[in-house]
N, C-alpha and C. Protein backbone atom coordinates (compact mmCIF):
# COMPACT_ATOMS: atom_id res chain seq x y z
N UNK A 1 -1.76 13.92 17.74
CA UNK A 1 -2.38 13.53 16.49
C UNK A 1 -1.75 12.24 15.95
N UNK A 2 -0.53 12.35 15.84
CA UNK A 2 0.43 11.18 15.91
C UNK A 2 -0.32 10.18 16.16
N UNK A 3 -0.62 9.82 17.70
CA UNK A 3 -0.63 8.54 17.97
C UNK A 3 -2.41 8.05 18.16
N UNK A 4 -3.06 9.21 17.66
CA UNK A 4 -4.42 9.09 17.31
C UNK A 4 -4.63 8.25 16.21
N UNK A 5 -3.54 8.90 15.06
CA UNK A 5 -3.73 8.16 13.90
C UNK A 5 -2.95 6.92 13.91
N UNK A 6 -2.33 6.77 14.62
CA UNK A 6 -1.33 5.21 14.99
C UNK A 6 -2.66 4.56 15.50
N UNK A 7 -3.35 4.67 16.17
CA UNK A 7 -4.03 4.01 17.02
C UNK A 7 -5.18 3.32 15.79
N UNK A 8 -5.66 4.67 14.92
CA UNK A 8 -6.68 3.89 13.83
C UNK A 8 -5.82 3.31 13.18
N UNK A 9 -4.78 3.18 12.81
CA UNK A 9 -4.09 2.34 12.03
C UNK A 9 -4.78 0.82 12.27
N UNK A 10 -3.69 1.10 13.71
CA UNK A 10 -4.03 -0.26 14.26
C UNK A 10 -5.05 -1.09 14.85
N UNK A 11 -6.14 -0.08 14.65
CA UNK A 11 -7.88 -0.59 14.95
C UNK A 11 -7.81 -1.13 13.37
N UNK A 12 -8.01 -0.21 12.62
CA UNK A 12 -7.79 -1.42 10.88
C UNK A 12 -7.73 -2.08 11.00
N UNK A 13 -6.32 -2.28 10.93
CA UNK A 13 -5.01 -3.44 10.93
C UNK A 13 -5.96 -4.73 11.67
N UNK A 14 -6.49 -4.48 12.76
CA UNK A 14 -7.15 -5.20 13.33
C UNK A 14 -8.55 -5.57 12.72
N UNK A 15 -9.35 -5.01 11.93
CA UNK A 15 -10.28 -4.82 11.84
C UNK A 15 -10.16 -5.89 9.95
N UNK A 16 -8.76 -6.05 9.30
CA UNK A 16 -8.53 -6.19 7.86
C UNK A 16 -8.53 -8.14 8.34
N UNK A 17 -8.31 -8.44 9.59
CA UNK A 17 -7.55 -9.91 10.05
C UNK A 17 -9.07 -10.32 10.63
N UNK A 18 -9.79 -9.66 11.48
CA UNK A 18 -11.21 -10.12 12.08
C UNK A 18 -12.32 -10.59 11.27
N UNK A 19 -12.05 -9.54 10.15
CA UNK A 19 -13.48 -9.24 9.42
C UNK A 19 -13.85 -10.84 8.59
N UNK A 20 -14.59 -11.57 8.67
CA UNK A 20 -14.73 -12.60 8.07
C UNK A 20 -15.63 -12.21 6.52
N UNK A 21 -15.65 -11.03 5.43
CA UNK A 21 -16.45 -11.02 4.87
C UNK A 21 -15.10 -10.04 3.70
N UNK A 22 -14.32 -10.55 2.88
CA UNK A 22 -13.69 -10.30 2.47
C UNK A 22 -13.57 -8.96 2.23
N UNK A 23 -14.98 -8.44 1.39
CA UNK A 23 -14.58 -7.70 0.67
C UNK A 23 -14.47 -6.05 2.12
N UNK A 24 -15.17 -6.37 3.33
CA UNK A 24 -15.41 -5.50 4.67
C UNK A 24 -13.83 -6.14 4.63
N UNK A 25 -12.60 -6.70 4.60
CA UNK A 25 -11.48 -6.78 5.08
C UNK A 25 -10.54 -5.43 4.17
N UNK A 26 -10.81 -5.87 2.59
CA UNK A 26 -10.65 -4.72 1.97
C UNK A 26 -10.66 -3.40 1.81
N UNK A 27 -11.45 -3.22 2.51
CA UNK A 27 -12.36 -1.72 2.60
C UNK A 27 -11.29 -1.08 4.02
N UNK A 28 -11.38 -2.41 5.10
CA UNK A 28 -10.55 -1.82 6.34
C UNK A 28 -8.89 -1.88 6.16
N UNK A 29 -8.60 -2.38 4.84
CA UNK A 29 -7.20 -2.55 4.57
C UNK A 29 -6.90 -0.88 4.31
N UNK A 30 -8.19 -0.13 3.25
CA UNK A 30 -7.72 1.15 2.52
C UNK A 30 -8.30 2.03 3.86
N UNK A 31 -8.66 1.68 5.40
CA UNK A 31 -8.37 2.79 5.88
C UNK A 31 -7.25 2.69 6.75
N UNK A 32 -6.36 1.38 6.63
CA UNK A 32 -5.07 1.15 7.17
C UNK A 32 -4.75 2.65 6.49
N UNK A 33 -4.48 2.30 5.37
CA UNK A 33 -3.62 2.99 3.84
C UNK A 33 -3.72 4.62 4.62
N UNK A 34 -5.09 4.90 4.35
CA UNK A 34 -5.40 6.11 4.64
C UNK A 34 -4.92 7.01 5.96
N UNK A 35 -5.16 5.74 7.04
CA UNK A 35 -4.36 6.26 8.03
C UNK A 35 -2.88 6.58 8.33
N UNK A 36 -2.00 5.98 7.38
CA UNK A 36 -1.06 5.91 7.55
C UNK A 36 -0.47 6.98 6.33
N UNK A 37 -1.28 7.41 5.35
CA UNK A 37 -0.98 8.78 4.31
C UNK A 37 -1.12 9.93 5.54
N UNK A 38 -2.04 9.69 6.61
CA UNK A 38 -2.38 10.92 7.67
C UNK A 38 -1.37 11.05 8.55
N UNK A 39 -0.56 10.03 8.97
CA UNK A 39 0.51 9.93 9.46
C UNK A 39 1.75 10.68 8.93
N UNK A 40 2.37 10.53 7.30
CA UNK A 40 2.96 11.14 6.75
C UNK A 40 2.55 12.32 6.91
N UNK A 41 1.35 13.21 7.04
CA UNK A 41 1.08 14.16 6.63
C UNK A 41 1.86 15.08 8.30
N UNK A 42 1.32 14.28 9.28
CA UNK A 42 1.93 14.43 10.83
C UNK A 42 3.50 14.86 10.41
N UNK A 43 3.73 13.83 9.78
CA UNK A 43 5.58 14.22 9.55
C UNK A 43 6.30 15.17 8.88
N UNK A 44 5.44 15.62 8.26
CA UNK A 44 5.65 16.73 7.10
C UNK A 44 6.66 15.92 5.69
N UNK A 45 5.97 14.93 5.34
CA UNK A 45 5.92 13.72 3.99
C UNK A 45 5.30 14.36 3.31
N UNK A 46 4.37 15.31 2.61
CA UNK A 46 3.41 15.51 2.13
C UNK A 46 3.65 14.30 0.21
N UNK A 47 4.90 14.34 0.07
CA UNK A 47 4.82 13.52 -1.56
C UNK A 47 4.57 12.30 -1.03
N UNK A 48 5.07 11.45 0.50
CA UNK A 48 4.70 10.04 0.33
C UNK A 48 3.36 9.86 0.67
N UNK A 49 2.85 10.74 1.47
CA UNK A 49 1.13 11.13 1.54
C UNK A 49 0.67 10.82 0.59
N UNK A 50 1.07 11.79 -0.45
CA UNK A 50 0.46 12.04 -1.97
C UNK A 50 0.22 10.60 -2.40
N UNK A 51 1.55 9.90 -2.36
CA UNK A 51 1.73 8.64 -3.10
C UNK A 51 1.16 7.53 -2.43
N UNK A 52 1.15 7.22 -1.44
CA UNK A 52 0.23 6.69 -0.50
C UNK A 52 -0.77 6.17 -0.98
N UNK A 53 -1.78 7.77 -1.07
CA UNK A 53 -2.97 7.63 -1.47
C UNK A 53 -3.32 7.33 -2.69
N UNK A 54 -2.88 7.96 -3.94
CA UNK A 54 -2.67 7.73 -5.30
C UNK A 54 -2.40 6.66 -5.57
N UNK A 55 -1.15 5.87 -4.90
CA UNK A 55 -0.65 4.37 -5.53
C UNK A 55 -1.44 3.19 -4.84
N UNK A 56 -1.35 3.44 -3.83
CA UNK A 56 -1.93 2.31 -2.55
C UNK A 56 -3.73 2.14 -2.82
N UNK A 57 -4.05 3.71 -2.31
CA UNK A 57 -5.62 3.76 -1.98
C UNK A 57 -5.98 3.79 -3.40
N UNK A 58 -5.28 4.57 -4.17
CA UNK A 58 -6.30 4.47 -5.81
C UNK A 58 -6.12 3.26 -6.49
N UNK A 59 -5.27 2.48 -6.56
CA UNK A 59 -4.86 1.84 -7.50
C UNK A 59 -4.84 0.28 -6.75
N UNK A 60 -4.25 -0.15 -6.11
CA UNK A 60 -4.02 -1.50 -5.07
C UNK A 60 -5.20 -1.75 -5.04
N UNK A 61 -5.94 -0.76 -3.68
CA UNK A 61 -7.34 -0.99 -3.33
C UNK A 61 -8.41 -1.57 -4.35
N UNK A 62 -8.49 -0.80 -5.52
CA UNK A 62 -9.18 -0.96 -6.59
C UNK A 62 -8.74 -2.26 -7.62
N UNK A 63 -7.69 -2.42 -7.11
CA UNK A 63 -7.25 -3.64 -7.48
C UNK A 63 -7.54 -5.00 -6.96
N UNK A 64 -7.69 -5.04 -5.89
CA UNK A 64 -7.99 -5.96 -4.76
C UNK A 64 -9.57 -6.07 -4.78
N UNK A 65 -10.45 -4.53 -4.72
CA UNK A 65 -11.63 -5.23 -4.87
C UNK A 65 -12.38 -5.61 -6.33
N UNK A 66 -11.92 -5.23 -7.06
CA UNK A 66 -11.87 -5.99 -8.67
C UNK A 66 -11.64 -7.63 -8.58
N UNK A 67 -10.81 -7.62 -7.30
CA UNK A 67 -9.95 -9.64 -7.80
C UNK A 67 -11.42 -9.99 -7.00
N UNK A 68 -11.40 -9.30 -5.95
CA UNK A 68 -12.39 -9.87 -4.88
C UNK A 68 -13.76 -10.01 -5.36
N UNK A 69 -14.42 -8.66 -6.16
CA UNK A 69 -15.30 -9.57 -6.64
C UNK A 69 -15.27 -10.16 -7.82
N UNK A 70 -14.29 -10.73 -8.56
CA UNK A 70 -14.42 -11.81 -9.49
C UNK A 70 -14.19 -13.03 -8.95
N UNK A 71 -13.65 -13.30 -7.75
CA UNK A 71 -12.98 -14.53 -6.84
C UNK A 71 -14.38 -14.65 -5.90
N UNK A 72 -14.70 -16.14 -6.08
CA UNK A 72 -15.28 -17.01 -5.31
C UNK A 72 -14.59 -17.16 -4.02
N UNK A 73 -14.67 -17.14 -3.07
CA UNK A 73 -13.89 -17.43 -1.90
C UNK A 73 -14.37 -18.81 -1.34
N UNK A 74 -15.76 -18.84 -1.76
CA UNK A 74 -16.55 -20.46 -1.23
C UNK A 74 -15.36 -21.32 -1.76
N UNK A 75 -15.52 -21.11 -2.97
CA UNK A 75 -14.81 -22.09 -3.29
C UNK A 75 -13.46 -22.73 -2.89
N UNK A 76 -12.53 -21.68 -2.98
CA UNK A 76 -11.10 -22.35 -2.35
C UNK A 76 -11.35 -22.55 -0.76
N UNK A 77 -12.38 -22.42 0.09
CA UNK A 77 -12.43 -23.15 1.24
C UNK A 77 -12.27 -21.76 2.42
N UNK A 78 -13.16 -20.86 2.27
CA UNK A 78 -13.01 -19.26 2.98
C UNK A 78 -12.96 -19.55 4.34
N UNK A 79 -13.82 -20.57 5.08
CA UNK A 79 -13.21 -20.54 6.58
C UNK A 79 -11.90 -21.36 6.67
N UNK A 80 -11.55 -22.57 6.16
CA UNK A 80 -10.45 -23.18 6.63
C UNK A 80 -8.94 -21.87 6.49
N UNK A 81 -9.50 -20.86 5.10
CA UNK A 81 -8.28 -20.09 4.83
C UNK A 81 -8.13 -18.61 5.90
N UNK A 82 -9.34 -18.86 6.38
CA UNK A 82 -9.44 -17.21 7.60
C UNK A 82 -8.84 -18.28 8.73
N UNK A 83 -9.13 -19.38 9.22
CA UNK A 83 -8.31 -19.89 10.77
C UNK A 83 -6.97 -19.52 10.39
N UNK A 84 -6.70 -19.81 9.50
CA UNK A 84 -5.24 -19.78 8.89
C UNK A 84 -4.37 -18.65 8.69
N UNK A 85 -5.34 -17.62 8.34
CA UNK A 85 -4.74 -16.36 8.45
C UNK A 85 -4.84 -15.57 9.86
N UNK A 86 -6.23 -16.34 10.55
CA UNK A 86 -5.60 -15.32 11.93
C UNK A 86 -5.15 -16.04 12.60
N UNK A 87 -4.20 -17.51 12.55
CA UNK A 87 -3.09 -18.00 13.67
C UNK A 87 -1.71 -17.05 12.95
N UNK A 88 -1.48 -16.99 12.03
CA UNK A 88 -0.74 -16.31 11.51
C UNK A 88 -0.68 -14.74 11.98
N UNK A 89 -1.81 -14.38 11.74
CA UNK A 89 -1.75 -12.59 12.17
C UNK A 89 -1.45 -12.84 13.66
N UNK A 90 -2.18 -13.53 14.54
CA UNK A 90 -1.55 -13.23 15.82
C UNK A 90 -0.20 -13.33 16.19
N UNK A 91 0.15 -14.50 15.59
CA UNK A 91 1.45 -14.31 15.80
C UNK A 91 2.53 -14.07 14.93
N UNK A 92 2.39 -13.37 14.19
CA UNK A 92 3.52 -11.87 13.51
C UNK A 92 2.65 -10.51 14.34
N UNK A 93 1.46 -10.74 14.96
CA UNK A 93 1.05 -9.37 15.62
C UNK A 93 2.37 -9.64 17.58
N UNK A 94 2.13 -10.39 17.75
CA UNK A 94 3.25 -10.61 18.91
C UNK A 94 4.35 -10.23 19.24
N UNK A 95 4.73 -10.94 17.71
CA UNK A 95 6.76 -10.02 17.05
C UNK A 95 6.31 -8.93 16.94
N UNK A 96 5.83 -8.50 16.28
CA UNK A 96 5.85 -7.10 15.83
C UNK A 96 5.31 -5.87 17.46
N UNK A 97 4.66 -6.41 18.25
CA UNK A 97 4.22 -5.92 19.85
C UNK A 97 5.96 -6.14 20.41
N UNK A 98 6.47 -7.41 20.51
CA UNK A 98 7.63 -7.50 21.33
C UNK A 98 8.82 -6.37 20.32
N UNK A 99 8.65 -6.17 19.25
CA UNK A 99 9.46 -5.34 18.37
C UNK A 99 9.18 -4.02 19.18
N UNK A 100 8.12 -3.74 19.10
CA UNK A 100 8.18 -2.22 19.15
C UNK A 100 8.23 -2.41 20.81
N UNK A 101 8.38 -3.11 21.72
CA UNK A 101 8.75 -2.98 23.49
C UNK A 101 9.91 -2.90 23.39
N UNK A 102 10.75 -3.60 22.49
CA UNK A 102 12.18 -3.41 22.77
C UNK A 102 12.82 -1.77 22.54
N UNK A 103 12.39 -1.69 20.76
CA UNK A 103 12.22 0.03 21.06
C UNK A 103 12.10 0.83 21.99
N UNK A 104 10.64 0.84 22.66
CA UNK A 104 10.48 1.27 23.40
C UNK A 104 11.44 1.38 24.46
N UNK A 105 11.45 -0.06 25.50
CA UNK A 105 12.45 0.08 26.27
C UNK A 105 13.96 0.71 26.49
N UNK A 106 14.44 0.55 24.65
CA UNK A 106 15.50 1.21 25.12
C UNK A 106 15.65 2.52 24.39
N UNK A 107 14.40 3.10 24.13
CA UNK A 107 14.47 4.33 24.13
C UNK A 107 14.99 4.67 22.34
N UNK A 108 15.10 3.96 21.63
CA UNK A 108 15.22 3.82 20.16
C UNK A 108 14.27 4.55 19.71
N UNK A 109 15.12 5.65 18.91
CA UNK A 109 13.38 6.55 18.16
C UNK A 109 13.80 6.90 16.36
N UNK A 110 13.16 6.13 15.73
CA UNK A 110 13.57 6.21 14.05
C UNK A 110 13.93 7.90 13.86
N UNK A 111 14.56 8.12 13.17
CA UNK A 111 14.73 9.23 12.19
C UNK A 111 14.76 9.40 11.12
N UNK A 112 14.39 10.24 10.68
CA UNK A 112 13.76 10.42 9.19
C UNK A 112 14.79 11.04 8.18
N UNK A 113 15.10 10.50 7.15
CA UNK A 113 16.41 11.04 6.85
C UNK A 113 15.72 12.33 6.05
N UNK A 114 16.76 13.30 5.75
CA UNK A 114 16.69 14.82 5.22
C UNK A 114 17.33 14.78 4.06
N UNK A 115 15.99 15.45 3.64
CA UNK A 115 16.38 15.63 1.84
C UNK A 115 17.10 16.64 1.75
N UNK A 116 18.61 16.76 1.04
CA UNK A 116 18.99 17.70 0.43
C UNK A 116 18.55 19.26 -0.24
N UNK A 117 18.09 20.01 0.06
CA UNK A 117 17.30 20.85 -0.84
C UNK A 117 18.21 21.74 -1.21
N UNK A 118 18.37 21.91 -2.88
CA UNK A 118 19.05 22.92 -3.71
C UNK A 118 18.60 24.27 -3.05
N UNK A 119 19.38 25.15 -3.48
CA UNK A 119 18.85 26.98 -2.70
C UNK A 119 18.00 27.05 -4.29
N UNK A 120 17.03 28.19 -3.31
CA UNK A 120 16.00 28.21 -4.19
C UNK A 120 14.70 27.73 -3.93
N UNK A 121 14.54 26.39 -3.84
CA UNK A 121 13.45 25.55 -3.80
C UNK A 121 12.77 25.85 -2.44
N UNK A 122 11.51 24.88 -3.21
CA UNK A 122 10.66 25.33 -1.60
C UNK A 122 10.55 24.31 -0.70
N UNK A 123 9.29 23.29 -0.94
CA UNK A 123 9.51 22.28 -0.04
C UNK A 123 9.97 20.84 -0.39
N UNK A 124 9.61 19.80 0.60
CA UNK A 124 10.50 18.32 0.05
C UNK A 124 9.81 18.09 -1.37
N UNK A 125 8.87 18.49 -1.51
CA UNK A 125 7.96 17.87 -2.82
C UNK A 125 8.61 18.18 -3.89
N UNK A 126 9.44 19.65 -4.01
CA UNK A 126 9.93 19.72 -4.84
C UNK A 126 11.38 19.34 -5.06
N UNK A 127 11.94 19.14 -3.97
CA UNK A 127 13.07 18.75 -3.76
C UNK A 127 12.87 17.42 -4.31
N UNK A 128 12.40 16.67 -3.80
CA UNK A 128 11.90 15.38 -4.62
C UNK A 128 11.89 15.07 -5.85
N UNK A 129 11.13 16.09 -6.28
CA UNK A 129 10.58 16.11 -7.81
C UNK A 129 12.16 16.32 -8.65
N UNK A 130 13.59 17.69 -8.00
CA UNK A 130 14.52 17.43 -8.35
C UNK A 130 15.58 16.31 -8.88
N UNK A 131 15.33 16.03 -7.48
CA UNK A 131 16.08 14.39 -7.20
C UNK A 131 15.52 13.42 -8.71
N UNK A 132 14.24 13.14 -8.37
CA UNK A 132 13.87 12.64 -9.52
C UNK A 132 14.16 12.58 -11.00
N UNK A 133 14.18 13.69 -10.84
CA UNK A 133 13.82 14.10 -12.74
C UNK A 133 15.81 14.25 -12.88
N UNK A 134 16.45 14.51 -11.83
CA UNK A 134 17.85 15.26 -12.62
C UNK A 134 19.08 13.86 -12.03
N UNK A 135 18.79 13.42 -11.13
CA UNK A 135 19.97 12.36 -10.42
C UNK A 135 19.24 10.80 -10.79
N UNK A 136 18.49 10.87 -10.65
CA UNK A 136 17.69 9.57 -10.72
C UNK A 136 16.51 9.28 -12.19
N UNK A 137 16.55 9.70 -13.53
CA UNK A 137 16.00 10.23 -14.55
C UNK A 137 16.18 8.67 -15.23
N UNK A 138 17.07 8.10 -15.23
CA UNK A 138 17.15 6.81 -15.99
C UNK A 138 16.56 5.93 -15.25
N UNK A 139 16.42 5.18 -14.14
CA UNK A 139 15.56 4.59 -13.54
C UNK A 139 14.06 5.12 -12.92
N UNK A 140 13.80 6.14 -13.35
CA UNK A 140 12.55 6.34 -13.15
C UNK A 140 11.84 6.46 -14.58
N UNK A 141 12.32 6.32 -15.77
CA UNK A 141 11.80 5.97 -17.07
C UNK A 141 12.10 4.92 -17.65
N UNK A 142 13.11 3.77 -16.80
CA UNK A 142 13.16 2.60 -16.91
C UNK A 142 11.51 1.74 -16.40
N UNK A 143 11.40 2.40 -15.30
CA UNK A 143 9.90 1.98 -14.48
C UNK A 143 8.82 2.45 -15.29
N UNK A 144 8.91 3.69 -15.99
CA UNK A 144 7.67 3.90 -16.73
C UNK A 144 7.30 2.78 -17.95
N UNK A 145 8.93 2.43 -18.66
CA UNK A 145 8.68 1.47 -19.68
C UNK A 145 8.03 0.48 -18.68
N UNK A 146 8.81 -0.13 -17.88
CA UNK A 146 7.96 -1.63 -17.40
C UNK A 146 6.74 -1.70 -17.29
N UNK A 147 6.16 -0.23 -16.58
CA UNK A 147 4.91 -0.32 -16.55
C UNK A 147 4.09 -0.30 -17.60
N UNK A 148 4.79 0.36 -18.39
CA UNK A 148 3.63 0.43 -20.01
C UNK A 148 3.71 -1.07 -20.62
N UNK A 149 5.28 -1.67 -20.48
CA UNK A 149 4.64 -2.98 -21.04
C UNK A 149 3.94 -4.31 -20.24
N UNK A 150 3.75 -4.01 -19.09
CA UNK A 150 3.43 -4.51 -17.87
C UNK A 150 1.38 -4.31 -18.49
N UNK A 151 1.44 -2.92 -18.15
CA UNK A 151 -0.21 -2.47 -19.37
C UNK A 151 -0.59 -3.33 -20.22
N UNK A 152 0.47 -3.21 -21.39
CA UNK A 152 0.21 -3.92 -22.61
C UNK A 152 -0.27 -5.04 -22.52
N UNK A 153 0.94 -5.86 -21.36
CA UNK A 153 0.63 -7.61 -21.53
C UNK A 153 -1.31 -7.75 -20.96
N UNK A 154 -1.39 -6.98 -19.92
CA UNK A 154 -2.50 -7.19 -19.27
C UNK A 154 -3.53 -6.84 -19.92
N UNK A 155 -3.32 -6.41 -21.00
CA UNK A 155 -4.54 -6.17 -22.17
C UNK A 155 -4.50 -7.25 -23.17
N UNK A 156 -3.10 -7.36 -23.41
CA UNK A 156 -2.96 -8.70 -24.50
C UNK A 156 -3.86 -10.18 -23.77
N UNK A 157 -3.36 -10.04 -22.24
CA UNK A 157 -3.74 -11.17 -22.16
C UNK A 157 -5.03 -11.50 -21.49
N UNK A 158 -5.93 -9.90 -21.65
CA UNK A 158 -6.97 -10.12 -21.15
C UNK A 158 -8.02 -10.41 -22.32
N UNK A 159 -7.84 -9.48 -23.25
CA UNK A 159 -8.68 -9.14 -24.59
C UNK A 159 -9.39 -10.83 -24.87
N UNK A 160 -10.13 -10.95 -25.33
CA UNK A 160 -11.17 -12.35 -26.19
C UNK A 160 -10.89 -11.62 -27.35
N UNK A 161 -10.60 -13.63 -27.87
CA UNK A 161 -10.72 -13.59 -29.36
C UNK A 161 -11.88 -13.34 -29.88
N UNK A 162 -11.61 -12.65 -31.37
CA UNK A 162 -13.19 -12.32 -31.64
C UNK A 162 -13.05 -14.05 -32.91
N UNK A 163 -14.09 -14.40 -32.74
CA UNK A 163 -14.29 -15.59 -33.89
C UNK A 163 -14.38 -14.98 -35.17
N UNK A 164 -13.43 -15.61 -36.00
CA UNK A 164 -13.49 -15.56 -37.85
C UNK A 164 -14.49 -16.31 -38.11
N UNK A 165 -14.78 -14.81 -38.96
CA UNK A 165 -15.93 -15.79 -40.17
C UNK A 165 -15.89 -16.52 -41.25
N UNK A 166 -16.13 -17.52 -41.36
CA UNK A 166 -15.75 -18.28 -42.61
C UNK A 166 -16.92 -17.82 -43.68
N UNK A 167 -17.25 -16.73 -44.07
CA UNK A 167 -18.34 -16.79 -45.06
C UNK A 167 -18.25 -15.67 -45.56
């Protein structure tokens, strides 16, 4: 299953660099995303799954095709900027092929580090959710502020003035 879903990854992946029609690059970016939440799921990740999909596929994606269709692409010059991006993709796709042969070759296999789990608890999700809320509690409500004022500005600085009436 593993390397089923490695494989659509990398049909995407391929499919996000080919596609000459932006917003079809987009679309094959969120089934990169997707494939690779299915991957976690292979690993028994189920929270970076979760988050994956939630942060990446809900939020990025929807982000990207919001810019995309307010962005003209004619305009800043859409073929001179696609040659450009696929001399580039091919070759970081090369490194990244000779990366994973060397792996390969010498037999290098990542490991996944292991969450601590308190007695009691059930799975990483909640173990997670521990970690979170009891060791790590000040920087994860440091991030909530940024984001709320991160919100704010993007409303401040989206909002139109309404015109005063002089009468």
């Amino acid at each position: 299953m593993f390397y089923f879903l490695a494989a659509l990854a990398v049909g995407f992946s391929i499919m996000v660099v080919i596609t000459r029609i932006p917003v079809h690059s987009a679309l094959s970016l969120g089934g990169v995303l997707i494939s690779i939440a299915a991957i976690f799921i292979t690993l028994e990740a189920e929270f970076l799954s979760a988050v994956q999909i939630l942060v990446y596929v809900g939020g990025i994606m929807v982000l990207f095709l919001f810019v995309l269709m307010l962005f003209s692409i004619e305009k800043w010059g859409g073929a001179a900027l696609h040659t450009r991006t696929w001399k580039t993709a091919v070759a970081l796709g090369v490194v990244l092929a000779g990366e994973l042969l060397f792996f390969v070759w010498k037999g290098i296999t990542p490991s996944l580090p292991q969450i601590a789990t308190p007695a009691g608890l059930g799975g990483n999700i909640e173990a997670m959710g521990w970690a979170l809320y009891q060791r790590y509690l000040l920087p994860f409500e440091v991030a909530s502020v940024l984001l709320l004022v991160a919100i704010i500005g993007a409303v401040l600085f989206t909002r139109k003035q309404i015109p005063k009436d002089n009468g």
